[in-house]
C-alpha atoms as a PDB file:
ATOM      1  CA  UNK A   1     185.926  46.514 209.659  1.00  0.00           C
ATOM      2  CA  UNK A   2     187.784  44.555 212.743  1.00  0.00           C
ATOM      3  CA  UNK A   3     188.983  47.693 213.850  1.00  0.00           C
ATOM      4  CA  UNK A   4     184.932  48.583 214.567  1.00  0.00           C
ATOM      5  CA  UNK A   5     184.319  45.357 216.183  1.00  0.00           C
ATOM      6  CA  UNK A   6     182.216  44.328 213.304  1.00  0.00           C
ATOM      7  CA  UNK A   7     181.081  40.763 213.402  1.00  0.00           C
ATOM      8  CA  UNK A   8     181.618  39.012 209.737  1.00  0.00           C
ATOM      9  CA  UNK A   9     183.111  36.106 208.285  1.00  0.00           C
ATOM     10  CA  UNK A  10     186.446  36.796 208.615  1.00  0.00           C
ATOM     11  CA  UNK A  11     189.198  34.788 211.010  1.00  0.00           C
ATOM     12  CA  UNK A  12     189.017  33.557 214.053  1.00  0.00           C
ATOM     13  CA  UNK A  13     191.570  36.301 215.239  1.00  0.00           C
ATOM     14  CA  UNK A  14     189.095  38.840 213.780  1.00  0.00           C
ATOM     15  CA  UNK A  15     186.181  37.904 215.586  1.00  0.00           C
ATOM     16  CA  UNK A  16     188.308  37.313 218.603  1.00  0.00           C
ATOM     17  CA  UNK A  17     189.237  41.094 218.415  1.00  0.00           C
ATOM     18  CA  UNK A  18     185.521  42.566 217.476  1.00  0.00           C
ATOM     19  CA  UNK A  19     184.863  40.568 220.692  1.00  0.00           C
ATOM     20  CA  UNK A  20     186.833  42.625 222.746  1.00  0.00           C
ATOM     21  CA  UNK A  21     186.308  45.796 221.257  1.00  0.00           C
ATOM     22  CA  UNK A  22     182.589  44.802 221.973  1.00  0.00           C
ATOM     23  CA  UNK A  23     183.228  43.845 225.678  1.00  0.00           C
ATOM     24  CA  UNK A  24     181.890  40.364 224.589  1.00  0.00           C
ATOM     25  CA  UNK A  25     183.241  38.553 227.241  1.00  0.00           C
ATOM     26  CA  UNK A  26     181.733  35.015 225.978  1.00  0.00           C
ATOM     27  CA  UNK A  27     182.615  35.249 222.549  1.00  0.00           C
ATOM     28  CA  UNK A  28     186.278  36.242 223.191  1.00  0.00           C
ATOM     29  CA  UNK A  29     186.632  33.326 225.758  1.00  0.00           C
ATOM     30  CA  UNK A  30     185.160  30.716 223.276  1.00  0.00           C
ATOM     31  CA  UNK A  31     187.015  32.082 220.529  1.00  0.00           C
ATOM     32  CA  UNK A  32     190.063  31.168 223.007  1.00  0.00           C
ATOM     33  CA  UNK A  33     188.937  28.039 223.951  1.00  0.00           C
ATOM     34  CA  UNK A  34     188.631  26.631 220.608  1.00  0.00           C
ATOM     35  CA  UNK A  35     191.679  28.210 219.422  1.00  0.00           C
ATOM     36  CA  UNK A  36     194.402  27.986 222.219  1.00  0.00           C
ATOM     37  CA  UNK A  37     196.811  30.095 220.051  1.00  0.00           C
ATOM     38  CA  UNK A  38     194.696  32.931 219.373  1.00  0.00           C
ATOM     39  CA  UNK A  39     196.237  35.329 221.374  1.00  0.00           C
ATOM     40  CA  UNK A  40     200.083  34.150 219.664  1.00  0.00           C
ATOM     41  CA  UNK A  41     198.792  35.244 216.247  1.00  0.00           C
ATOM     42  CA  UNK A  42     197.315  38.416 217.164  1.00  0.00           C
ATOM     43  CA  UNK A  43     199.814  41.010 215.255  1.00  0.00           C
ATOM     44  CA  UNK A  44     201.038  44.469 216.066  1.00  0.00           C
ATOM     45  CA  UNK A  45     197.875  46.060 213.706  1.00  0.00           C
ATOM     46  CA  UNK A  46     195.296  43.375 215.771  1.00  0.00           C
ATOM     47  CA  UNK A  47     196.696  44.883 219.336  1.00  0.00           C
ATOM     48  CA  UNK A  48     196.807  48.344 217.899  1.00  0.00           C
ATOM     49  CA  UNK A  49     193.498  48.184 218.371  1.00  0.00           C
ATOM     50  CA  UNK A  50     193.700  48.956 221.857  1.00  0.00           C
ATOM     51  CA  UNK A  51     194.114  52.657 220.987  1.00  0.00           C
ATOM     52  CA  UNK A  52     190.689  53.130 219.425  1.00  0.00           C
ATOM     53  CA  UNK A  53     188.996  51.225 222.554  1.00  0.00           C
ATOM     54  CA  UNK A  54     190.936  53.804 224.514  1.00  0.00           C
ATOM     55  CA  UNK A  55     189.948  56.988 222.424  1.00  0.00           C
ATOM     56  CA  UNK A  56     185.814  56.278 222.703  1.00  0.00           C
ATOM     57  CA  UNK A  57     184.990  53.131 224.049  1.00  0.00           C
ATOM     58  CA  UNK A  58     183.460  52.432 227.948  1.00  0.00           C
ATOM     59  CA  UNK A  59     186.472  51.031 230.869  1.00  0.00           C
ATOM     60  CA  UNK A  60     184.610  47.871 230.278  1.00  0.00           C
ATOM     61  CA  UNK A  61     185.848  47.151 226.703  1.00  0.00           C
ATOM     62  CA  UNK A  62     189.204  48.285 227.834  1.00  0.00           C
ATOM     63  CA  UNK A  63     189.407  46.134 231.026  1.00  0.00           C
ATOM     64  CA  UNK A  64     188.348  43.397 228.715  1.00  0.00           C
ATOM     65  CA  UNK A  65     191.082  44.023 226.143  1.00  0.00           C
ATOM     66  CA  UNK A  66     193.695  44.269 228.916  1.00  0.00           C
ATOM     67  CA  UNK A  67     192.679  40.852 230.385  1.00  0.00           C
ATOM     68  CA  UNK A  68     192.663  39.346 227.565  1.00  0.00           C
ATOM     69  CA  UNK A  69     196.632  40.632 226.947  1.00  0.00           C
ATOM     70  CA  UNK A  70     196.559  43.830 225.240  1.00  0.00           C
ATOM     71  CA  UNK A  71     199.013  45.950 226.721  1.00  0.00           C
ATOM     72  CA  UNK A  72     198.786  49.570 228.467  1.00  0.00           C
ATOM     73  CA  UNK A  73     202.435  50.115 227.473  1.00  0.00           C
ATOM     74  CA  UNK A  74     201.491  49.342 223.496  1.00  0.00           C
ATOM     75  CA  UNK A  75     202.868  52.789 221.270  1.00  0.00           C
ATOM     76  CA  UNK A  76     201.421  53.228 217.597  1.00  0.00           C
ATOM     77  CA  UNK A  77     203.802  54.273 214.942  1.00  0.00           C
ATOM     78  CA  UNK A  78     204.125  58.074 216.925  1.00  0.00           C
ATOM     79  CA  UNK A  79     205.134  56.343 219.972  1.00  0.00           C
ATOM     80  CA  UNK A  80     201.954  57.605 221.574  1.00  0.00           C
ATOM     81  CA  UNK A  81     200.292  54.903 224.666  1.00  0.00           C
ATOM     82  CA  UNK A  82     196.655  53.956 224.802  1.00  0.00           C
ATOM     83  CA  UNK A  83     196.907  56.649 228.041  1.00  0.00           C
ATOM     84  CA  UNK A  84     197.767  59.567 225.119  1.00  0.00           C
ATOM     85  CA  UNK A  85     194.572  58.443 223.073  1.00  0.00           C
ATOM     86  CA  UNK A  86     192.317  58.341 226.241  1.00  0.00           C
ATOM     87  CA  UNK A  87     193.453  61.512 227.934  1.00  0.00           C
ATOM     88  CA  UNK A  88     193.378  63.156 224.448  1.00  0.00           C
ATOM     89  CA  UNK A  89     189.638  62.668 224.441  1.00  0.00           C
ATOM     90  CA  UNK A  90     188.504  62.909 227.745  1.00  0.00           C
ATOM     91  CA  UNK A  91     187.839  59.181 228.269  1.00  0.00           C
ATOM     92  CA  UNK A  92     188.207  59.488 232.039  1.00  0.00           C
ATOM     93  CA  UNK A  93     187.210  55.875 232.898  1.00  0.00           C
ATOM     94  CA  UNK A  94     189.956  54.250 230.546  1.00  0.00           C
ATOM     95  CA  UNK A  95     192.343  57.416 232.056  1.00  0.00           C
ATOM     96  CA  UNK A  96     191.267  55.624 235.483  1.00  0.00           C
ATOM     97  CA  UNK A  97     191.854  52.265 234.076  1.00  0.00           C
ATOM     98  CA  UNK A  98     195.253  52.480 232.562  1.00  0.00           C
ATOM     99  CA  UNK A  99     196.456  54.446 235.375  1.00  0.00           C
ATOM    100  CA  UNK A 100     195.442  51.413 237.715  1.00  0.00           C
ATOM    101  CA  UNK A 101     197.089  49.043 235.247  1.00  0.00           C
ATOM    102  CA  UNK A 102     200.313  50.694 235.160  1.00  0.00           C
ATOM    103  CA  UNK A 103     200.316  52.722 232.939  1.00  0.00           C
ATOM    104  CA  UNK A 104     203.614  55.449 232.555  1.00  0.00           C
ATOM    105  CA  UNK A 105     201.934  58.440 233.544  1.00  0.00           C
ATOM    106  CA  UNK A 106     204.227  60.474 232.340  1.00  0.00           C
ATOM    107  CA  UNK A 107     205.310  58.478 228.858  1.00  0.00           C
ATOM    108  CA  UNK A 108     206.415  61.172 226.385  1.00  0.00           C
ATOM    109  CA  UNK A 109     204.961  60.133 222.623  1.00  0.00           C
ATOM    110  CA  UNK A 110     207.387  60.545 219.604  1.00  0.00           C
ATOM    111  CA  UNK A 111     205.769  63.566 217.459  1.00  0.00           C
ATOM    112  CA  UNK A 112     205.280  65.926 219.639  1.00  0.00           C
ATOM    113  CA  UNK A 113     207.115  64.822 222.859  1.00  0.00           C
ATOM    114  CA  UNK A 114     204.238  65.379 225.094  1.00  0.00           C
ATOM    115  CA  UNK A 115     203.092  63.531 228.274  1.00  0.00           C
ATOM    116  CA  UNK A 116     199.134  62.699 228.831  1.00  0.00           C
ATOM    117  CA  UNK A 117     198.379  65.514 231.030  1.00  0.00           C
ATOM    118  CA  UNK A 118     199.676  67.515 227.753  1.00  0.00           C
ATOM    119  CA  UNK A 119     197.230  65.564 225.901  1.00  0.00           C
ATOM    120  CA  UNK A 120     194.359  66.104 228.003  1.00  0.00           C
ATOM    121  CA  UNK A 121     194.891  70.186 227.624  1.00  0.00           C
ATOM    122  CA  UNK A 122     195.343  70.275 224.546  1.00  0.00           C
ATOM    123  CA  UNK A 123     192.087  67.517 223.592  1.00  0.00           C
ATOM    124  CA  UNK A 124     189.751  69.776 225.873  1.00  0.00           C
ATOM    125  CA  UNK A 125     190.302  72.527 223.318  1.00  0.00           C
ATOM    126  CA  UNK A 126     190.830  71.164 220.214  1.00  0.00           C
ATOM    127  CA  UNK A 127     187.853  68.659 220.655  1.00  0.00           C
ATOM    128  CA  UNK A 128     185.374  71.253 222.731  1.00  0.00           C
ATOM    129  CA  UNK A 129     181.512  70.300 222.122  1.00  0.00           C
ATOM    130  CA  UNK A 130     182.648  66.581 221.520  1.00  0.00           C
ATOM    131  CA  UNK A 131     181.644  64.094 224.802  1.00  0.00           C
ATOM    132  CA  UNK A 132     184.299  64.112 226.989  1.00  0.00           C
ATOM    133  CA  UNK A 133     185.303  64.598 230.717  1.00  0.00           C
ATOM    134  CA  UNK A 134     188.810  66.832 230.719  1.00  0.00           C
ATOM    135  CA  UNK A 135     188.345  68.135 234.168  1.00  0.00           C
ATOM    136  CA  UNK A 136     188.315  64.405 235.585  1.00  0.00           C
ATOM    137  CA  UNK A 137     190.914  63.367 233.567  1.00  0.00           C
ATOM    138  CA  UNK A 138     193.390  66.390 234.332  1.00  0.00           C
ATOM    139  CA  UNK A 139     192.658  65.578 237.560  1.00  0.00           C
ATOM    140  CA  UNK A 140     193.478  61.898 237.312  1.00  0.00           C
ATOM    141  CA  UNK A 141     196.634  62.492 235.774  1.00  0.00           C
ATOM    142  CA  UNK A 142     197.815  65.200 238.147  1.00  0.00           C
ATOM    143  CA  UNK A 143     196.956  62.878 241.568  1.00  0.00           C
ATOM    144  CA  UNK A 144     198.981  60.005 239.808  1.00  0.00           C
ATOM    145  CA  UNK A 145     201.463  62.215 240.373  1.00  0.00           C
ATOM    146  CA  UNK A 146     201.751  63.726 236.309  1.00  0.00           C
ATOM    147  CA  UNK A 147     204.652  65.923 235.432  1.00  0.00           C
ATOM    148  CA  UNK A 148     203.107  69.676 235.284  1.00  0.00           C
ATOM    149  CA  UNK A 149     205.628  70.855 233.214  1.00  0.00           C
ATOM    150  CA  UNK A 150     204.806  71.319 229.096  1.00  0.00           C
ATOM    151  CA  UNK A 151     201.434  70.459 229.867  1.00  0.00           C
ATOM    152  CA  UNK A 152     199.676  73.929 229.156  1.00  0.00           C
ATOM    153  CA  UNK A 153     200.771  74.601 225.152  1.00  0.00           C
ATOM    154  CA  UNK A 154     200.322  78.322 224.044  1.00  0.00           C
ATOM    155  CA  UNK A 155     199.561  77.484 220.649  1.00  0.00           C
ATOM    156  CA  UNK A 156     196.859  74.790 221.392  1.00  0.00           C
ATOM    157  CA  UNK A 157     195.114  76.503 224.848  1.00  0.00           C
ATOM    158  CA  UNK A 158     192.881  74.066 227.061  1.00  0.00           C
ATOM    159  CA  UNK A 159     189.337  74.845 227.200  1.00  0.00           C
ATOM    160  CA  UNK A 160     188.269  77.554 229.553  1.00  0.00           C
ATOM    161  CA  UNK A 161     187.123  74.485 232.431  1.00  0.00           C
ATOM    162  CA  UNK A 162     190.282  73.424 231.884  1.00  0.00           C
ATOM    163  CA  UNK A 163     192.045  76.523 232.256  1.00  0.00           C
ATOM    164  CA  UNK A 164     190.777  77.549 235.594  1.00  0.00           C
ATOM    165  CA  UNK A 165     191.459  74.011 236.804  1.00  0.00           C
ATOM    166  CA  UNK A 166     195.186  74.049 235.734  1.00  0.00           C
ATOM    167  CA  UNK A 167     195.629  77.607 237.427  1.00  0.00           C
ATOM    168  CA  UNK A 168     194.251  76.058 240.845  1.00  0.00           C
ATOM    169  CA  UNK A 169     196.988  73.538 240.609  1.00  0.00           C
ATOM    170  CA  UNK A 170     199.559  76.311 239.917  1.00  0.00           C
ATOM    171  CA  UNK A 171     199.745  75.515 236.542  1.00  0.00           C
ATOM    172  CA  UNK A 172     200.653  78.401 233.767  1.00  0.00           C
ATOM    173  CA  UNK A 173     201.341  78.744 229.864  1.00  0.00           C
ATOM    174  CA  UNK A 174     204.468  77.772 229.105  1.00  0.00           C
ATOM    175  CA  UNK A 175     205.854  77.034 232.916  1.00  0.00           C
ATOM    176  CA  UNK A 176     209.468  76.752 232.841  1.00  0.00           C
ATOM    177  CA  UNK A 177     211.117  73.709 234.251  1.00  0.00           C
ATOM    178  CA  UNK A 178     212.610  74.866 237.807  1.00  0.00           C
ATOM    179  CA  UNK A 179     216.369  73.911 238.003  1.00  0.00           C
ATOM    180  CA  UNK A 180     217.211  71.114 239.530  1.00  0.00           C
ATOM    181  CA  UNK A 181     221.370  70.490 240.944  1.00  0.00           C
ATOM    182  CA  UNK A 182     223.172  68.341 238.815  1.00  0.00           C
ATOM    183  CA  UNK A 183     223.099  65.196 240.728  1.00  0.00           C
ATOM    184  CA  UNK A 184     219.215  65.126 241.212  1.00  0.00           C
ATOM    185  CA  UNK A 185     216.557  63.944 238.678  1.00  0.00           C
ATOM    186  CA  UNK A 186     213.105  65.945 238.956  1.00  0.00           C
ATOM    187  CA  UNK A 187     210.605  63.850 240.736  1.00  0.00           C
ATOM    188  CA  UNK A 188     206.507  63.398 240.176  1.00  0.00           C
ATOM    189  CA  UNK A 189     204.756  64.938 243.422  1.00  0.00           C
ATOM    190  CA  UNK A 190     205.178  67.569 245.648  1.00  0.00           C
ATOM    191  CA  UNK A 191     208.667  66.927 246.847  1.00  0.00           C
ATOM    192  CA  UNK A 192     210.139  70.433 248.273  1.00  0.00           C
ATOM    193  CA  UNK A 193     213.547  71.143 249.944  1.00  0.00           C
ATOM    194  CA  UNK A 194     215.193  69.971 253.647  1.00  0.00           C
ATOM    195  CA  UNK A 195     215.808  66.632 255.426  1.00  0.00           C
ATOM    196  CA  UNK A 196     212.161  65.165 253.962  1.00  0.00           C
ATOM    197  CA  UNK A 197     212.834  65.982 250.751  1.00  0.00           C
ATOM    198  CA  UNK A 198     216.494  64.486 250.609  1.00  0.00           C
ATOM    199  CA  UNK A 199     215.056  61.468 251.917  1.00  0.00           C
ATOM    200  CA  UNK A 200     212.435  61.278 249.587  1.00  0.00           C
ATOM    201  CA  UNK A 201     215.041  61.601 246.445  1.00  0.00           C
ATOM    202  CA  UNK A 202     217.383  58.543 248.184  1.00  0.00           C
ATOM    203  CA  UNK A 203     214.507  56.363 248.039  1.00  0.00           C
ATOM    204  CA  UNK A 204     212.961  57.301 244.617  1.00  0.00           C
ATOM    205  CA  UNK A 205     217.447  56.605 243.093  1.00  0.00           C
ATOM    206  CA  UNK A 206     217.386  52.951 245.667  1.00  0.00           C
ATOM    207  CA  UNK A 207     214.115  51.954 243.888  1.00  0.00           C
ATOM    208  CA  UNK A 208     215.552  52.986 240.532  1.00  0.00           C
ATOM    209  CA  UNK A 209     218.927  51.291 241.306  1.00  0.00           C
ATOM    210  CA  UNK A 210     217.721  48.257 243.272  1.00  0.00           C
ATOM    211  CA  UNK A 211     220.359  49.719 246.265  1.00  0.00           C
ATOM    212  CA  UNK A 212     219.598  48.161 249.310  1.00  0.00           C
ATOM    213  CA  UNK A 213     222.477  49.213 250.926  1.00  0.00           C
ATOM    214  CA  UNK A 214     220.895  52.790 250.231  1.00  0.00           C
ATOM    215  CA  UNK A 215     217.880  51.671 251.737  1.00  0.00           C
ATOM    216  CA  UNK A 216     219.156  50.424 255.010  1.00  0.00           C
ATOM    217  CA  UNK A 217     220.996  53.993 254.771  1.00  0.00           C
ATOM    218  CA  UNK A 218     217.916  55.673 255.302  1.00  0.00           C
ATOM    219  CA  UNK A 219     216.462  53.019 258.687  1.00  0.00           C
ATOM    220  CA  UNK A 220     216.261  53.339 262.186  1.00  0.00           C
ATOM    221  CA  UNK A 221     217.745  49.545 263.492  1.00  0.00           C
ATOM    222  CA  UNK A 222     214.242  49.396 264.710  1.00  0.00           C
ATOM    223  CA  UNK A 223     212.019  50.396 261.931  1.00  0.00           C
ATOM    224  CA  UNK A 224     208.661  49.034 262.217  1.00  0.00           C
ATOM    225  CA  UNK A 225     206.876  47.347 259.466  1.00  0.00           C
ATOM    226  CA  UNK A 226     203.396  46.255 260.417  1.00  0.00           C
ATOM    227  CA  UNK A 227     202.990  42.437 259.991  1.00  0.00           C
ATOM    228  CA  UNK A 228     205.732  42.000 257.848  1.00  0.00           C
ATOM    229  CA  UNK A 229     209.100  43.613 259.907  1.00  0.00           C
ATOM    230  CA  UNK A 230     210.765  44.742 263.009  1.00  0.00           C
ATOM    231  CA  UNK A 231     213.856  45.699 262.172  1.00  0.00           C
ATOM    232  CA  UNK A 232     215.912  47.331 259.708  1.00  0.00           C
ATOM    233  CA  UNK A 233     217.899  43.821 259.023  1.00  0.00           C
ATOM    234  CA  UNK A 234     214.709  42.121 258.738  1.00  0.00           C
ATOM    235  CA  UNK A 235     213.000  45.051 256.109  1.00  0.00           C
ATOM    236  CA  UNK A 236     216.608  44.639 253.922  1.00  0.00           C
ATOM    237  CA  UNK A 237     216.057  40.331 254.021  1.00  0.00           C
ATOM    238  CA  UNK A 238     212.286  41.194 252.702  1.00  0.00           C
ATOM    239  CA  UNK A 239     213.434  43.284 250.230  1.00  0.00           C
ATOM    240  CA  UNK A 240     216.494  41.093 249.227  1.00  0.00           C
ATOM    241  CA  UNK A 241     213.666  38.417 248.861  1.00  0.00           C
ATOM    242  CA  UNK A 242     211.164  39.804 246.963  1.00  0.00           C
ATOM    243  CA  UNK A 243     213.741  40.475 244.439  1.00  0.00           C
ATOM    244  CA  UNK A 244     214.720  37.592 244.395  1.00  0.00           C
ATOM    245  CA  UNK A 245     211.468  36.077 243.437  1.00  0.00           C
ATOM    246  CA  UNK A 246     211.761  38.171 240.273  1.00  0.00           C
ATOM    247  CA  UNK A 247     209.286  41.471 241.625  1.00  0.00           C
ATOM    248  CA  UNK A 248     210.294  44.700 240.187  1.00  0.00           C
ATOM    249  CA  UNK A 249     209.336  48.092 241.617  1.00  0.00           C
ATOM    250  CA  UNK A 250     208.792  50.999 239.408  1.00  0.00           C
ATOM    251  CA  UNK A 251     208.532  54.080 241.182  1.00  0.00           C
ATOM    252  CA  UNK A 252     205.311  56.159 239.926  1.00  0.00           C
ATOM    253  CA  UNK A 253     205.718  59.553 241.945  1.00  0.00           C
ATOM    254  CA  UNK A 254     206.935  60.325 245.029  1.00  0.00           C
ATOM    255  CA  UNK A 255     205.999  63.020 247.403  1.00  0.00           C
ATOM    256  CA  UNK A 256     206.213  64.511 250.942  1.00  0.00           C
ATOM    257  CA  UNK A 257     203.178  64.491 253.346  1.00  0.00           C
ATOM    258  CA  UNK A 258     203.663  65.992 256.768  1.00  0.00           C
ATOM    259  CA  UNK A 259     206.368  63.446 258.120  1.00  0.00           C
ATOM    260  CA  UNK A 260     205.928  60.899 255.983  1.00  0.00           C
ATOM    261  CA  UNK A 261     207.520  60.349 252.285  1.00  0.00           C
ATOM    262  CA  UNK A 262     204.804  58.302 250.225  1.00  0.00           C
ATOM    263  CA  UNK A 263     205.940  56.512 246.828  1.00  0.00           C
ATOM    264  CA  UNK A 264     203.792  55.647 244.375  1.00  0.00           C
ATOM    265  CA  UNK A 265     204.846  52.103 243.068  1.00  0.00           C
ATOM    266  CA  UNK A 266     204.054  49.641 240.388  1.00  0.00           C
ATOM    267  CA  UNK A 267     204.885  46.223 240.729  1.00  0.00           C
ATOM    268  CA  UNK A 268     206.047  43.622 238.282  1.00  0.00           C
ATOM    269  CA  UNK A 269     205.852  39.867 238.481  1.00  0.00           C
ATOM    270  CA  UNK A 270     207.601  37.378 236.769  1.00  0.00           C
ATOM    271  CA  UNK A 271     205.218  35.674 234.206  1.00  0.00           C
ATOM    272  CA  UNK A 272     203.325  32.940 235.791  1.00  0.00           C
ATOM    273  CA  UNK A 273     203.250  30.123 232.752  1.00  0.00           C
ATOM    274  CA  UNK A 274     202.700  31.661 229.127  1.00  0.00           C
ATOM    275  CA  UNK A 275     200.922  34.878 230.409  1.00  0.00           C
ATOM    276  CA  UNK A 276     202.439  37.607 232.491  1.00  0.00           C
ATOM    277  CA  UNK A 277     201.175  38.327 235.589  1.00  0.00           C
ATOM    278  CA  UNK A 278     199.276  41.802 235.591  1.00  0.00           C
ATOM    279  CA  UNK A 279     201.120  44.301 237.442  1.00  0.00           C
ATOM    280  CA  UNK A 280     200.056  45.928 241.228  1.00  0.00           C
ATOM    281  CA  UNK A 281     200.085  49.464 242.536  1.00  0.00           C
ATOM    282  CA  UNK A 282     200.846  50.166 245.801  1.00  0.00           C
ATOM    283  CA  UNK A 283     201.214  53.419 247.962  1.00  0.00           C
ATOM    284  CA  UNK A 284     204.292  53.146 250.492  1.00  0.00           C
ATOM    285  CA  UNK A 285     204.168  55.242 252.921  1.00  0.00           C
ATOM    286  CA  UNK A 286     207.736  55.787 255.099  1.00  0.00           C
ATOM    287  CA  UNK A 287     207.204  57.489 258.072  1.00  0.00           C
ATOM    288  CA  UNK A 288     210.540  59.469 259.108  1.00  0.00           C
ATOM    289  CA  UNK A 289     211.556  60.967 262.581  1.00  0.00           C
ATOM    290  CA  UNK A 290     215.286  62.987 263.306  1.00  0.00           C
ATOM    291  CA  UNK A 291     215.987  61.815 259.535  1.00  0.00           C
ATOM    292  CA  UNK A 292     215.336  58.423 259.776  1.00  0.00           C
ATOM    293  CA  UNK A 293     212.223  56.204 258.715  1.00  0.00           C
ATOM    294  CA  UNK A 294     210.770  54.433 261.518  1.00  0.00           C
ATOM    295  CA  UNK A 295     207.888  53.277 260.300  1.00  0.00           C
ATOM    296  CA  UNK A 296     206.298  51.591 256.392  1.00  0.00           C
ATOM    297  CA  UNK A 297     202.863  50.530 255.737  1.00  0.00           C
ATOM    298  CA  UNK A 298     201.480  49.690 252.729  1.00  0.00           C
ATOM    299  CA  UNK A 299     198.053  51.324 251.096  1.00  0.00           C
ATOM    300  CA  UNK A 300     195.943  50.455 247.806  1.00  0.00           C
ATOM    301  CA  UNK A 301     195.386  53.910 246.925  1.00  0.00           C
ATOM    302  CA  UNK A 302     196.584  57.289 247.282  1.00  0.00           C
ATOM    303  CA  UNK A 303     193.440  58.266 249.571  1.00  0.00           C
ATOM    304  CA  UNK A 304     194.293  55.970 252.017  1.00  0.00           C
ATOM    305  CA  UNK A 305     197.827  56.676 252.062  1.00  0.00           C
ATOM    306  CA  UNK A 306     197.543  60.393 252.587  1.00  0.00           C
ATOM    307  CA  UNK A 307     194.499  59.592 255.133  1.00  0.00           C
ATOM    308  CA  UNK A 308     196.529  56.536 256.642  1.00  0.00           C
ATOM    309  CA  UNK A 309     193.481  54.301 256.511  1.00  0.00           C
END
């Protein structure tokens, strides 16, 4: 019955968990304050329950849950992330959610080796006439920057919404990957070929590497950074300090727009006393000119990065 949310007499780490899965905010925080250690003897099955929140229940039992220390990076025992279960049934709030949490966008589960996006096709046929929102989630997944390859499966065809949505994207049965040269890994986004595009692939490898040097590769001396920067020397120190402090950039996607390379980051903080700290996302946005980036600003969200506002 915990697994429902039902409210019984069973432990305190039961009731603590119908809380959440109930989005009862007071209860869970009570439950907490009378038992400090709650949260240490929740097991694997207790924060399993995460997936079922993220299958049919509203973003505000999720956000809940993830306050409260359930993770968005939790797999069940086919390696499959509370993003798999939500995209899988349409749930495009929790999609939202997750995706704003930090959620691997592209995270392949174990059984079938599929992504989300794959998830979301193949939920929007197999569950047709069940409550669920595939368009919105598709398109969720595919401006977080979602792989589009194996996403459209032959044997288990998207709904006909679905369908006509993945063709505007470009998006066929059974796409084959497009080669890439040995000494590049595909990237999320719109990428292309040409100076842009080279420049977009050194940043996404001196994220993934933690290469500054690589970095100050790609700067004009005097780079401009908006209330933070200068000069290149000064952008290097800032990054040389924030890791330092323990911050960890993932890069998300990457992607050309006009004459600017914009990566979509997630950032990770050291944990601040017994709970981590929740990670950020951030849009970078690296204006280049003659093959150099002159300019970086920072944006919340993708709209604002593409829109510069």
């Amino acid at each position: 019955m915990k697994a429902l949310g039902a409210a019984d007499d069973g432990t305190d780490v039961d009731r603590f968990v119908g809380a959440c899965l109930n989005a009862g905010r007071h209860a869970a925080e009570q439950l907490l304050a009378d038992h400090p250690d709650l949260q240490d003897r929740l097991t694997d099955q207790d924060r399993a329950v995460i997936f079922d929140a993220a299958a049919s229940r509203p973003a505000e039992t999720v956000a809940l849950m993830l306050e409260f220390g359930f993770s968005p990076h939790a797999r069940d025992g086919s390696g499959e992330q509370p993003l798999h279960t939500a995209a899988y049934h349409g749930n495009a709030a929790v999609v939202r959610l997750l995706l704003d949490a930090g959620a691997d966008v592209d995270a392949r589960d174990a059984r079938f080796d599929g992504t989300p996006l794959a998830f979301a096709t193949v939920g929007s046929g197999e569950r047709a006439g069940t409550p669920g929102d595939w368009i919105e989630t598709v398109r969720l997944l595919i401006d977080a920057g979602a792989s589009r390859q194996d996403v459209w499966i032959s044997e288990k065809p998207p709904s006909e919404e679905v369908i006509d949505l993945l063709q505007r994207y470009g998006i066929n049965p059974d796409e084959p990957a497009e080669q890439q040269p040995d000494d590049q890994t595909e990237l999320p986004g719109a990428v292309g070929t040409g100076v842009m595009a080279d420049i977009a692939r050194h940043l996404e490898t001196a994220y993934r590497d933690l290469d500054l040097d690589l970095i100050g590769s790609l700067l004009h001396p005097q780079v401009r950074w908006t209330g933070v920067c200068s000069n290149s020397a000064q952008v290097i120190d800032w990054y040389r300090g924030v890791l330092a402090d323990g911050t960890m950039p993932t890069v998300q996607s990457v992607e050309v727009d006009r004459d600017a390379v914009v990566l979509r980051l997630t950032l990770t903080r050291q944990a601040e006393g017994a709970r981590p700290a929740p990670p950020q996302q951030l849009y970078q946005v690296f204006t280049v000119d003659g093959a150099q980036i002159v300019d970086i600003r920072g944006y919340p969200d993708r709209h604002s990065a593409l829109t510069r506002t």
